[in-house]
Protein backbone atom coordinates (compact mmCIF):
# COMPACT_ATOMS: atom_id res chain seq x y z
CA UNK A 1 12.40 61.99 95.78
CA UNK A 2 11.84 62.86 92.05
CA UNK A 3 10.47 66.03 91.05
CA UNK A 4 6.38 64.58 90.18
CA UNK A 5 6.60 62.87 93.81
CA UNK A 6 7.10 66.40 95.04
CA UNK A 7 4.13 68.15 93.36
CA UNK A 8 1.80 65.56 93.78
CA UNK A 9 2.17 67.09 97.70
CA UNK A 10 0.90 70.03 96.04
CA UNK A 11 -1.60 68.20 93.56
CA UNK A 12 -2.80 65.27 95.26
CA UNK A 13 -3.75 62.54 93.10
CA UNK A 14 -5.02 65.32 89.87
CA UNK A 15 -4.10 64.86 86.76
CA UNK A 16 -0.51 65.80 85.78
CA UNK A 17 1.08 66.20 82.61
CA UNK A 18 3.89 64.66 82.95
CA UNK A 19 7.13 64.74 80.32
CA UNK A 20 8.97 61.15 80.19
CA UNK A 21 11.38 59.45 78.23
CA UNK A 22 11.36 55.87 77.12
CA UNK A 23 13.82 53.27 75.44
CA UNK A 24 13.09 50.60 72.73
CA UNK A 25 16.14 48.47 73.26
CA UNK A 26 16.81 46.05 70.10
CA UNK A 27 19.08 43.05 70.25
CA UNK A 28 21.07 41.48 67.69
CA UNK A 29 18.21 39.68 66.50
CA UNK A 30 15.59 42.21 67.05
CA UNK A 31 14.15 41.55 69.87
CA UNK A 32 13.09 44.03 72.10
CA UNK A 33 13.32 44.39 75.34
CA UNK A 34 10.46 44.46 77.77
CA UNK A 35 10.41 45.17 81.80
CA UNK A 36 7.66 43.63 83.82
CA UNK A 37 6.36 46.56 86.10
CA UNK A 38 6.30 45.62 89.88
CA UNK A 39 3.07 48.35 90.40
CA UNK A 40 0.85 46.62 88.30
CA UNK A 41 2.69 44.12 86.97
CA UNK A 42 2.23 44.74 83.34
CA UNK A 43 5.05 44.54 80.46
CA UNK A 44 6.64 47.40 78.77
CA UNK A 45 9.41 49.60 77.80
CA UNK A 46 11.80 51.05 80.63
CA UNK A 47 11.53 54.70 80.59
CA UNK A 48 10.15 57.31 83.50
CA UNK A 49 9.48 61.23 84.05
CA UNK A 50 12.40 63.50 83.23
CA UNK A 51 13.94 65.72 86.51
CA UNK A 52 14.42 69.50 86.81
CA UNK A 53 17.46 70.68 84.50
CA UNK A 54 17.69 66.67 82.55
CA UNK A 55 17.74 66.57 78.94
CA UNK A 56 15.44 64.05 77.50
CA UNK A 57 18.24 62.10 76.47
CA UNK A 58 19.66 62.24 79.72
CA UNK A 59 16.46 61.08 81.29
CA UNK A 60 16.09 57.76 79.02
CA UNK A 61 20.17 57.17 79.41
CA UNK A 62 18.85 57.31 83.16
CA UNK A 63 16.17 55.12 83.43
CA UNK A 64 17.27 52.80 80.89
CA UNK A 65 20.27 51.98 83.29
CA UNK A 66 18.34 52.18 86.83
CA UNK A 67 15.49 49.92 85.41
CA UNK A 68 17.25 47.74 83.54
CA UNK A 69 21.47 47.90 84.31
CA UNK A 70 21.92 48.53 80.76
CA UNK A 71 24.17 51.53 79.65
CA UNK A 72 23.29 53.10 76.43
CA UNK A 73 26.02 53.88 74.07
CA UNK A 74 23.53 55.68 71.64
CA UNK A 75 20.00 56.28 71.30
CA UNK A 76 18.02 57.64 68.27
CA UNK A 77 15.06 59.34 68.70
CA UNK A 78 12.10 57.69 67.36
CA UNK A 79 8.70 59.93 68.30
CA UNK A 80 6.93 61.81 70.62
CA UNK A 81 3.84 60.16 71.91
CA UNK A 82 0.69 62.52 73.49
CA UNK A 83 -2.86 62.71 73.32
CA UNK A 84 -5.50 60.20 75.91
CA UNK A 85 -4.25 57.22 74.19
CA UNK A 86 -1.05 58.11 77.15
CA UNK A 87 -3.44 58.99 79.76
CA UNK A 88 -2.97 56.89 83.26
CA UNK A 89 -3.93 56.04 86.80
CA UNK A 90 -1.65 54.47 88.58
CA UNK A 91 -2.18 51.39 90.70
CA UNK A 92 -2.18 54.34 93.85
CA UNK A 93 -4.70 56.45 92.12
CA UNK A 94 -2.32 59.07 90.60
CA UNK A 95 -3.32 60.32 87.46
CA UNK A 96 -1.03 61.26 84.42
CA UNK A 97 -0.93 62.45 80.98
CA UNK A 98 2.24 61.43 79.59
CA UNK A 99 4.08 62.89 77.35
CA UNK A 100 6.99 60.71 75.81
CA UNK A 101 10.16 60.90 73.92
CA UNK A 102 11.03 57.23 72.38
CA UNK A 103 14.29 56.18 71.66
CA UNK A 104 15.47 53.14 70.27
CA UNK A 105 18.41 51.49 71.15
CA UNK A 106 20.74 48.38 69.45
CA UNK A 107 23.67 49.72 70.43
CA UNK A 108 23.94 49.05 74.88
CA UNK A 109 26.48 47.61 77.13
CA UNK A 110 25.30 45.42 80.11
CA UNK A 111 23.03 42.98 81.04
CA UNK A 112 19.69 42.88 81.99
CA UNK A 113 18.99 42.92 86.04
CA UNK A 114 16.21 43.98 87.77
CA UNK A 115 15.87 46.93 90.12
CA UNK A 116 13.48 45.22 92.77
CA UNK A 117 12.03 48.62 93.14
CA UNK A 118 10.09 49.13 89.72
CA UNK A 119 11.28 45.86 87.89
CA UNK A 120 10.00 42.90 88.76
CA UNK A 121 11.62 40.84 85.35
CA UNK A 122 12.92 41.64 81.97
CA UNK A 123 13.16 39.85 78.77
CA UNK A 124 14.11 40.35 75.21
CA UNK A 125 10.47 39.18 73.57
CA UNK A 126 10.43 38.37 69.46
CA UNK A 127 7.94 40.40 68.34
CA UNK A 128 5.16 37.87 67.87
CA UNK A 129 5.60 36.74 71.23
CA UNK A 130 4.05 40.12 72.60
CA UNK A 131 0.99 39.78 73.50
CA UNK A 132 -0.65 43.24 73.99
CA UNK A 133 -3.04 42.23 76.90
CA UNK A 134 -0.37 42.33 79.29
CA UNK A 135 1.44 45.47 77.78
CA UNK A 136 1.20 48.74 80.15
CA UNK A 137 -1.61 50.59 78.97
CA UNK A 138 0.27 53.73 77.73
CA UNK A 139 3.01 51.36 76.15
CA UNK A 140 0.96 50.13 74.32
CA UNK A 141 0.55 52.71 71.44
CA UNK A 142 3.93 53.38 71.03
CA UNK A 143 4.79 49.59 71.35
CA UNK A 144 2.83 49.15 68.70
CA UNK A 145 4.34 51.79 66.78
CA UNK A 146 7.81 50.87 67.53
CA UNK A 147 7.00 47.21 66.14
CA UNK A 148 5.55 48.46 63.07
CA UNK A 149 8.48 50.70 61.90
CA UNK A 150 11.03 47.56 62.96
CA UNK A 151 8.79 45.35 60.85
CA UNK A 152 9.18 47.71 57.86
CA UNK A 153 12.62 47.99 57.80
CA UNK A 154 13.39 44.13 57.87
């Protein structure tokens, strides 16, 4: 059991702040990698909440490979992402304010296969084939972001 499952025995369903890490994987042809969430079953980029002692690296290395199978070789950091555009209730009623270290990736080892447990599919999308109504809510604004600095240095 991760380390927010254990306070929310302490916090109930409250709001959290909760630090998280996040991956933008890139292909060869720029396409970016999405994960269809099995809680609500909304697109968006594999990433969770960091664990007592990880390094935020550490934390998107982790969740990049249980979410996705995919083993990063490097990641550069691309923002930190705050503020109520990255607040969230959960499908169970948990409540979050995220806040997120974004990495991209193009350089990965692997392929794609779903966890079962929070990944219900995955696909590399071309960026005009996202469409933002089905993008997690608090992926969205960095999504977005992420697209727009990929688009600028095409």
């Amino acid at each position: 059991m991760g380390y927010i499952m254990e306070l929310r025995k302490w916090v109930g369903k409250r709001p959290l702040i909760m630090a998280a890490a996040g991956v933008a994987v890139m292909d060869e042809e720029e396409k970016i990698l999405l994960q269809q969430r099995v809680d609500n079953d909304m697109w968006g980029l594999p990433g969770g909440a960091l664990e007592l002692g990880e390094t935020l690296e550490e934390a998107a290395k982790r969740e990049l490979l249980e979410e996705t199978g995919l083993t990063a070789r490097s990641l550069e950091l691309f923002n930190v992402f705050s503020g109520e555009e990255l607040h969230y209730t959960y499908p169970n009623g948990d409540e979050v304010y995220i806040v997120s270290a974004v990495y991209l990736c193009r350089d990965f080892t692997g392929n794609p296969v779903n966890d079962d447990e929070e990944t219900k599919d995955l696909r590399f999308f071309r960026k005009d084939e996202i469409d933002f109504k089905w993008v997690n809510p608090p992926d969205r604004p960095i999504l977005a972001a992420v697209l727009q600095y990929t688009a600028k240095s095409e």
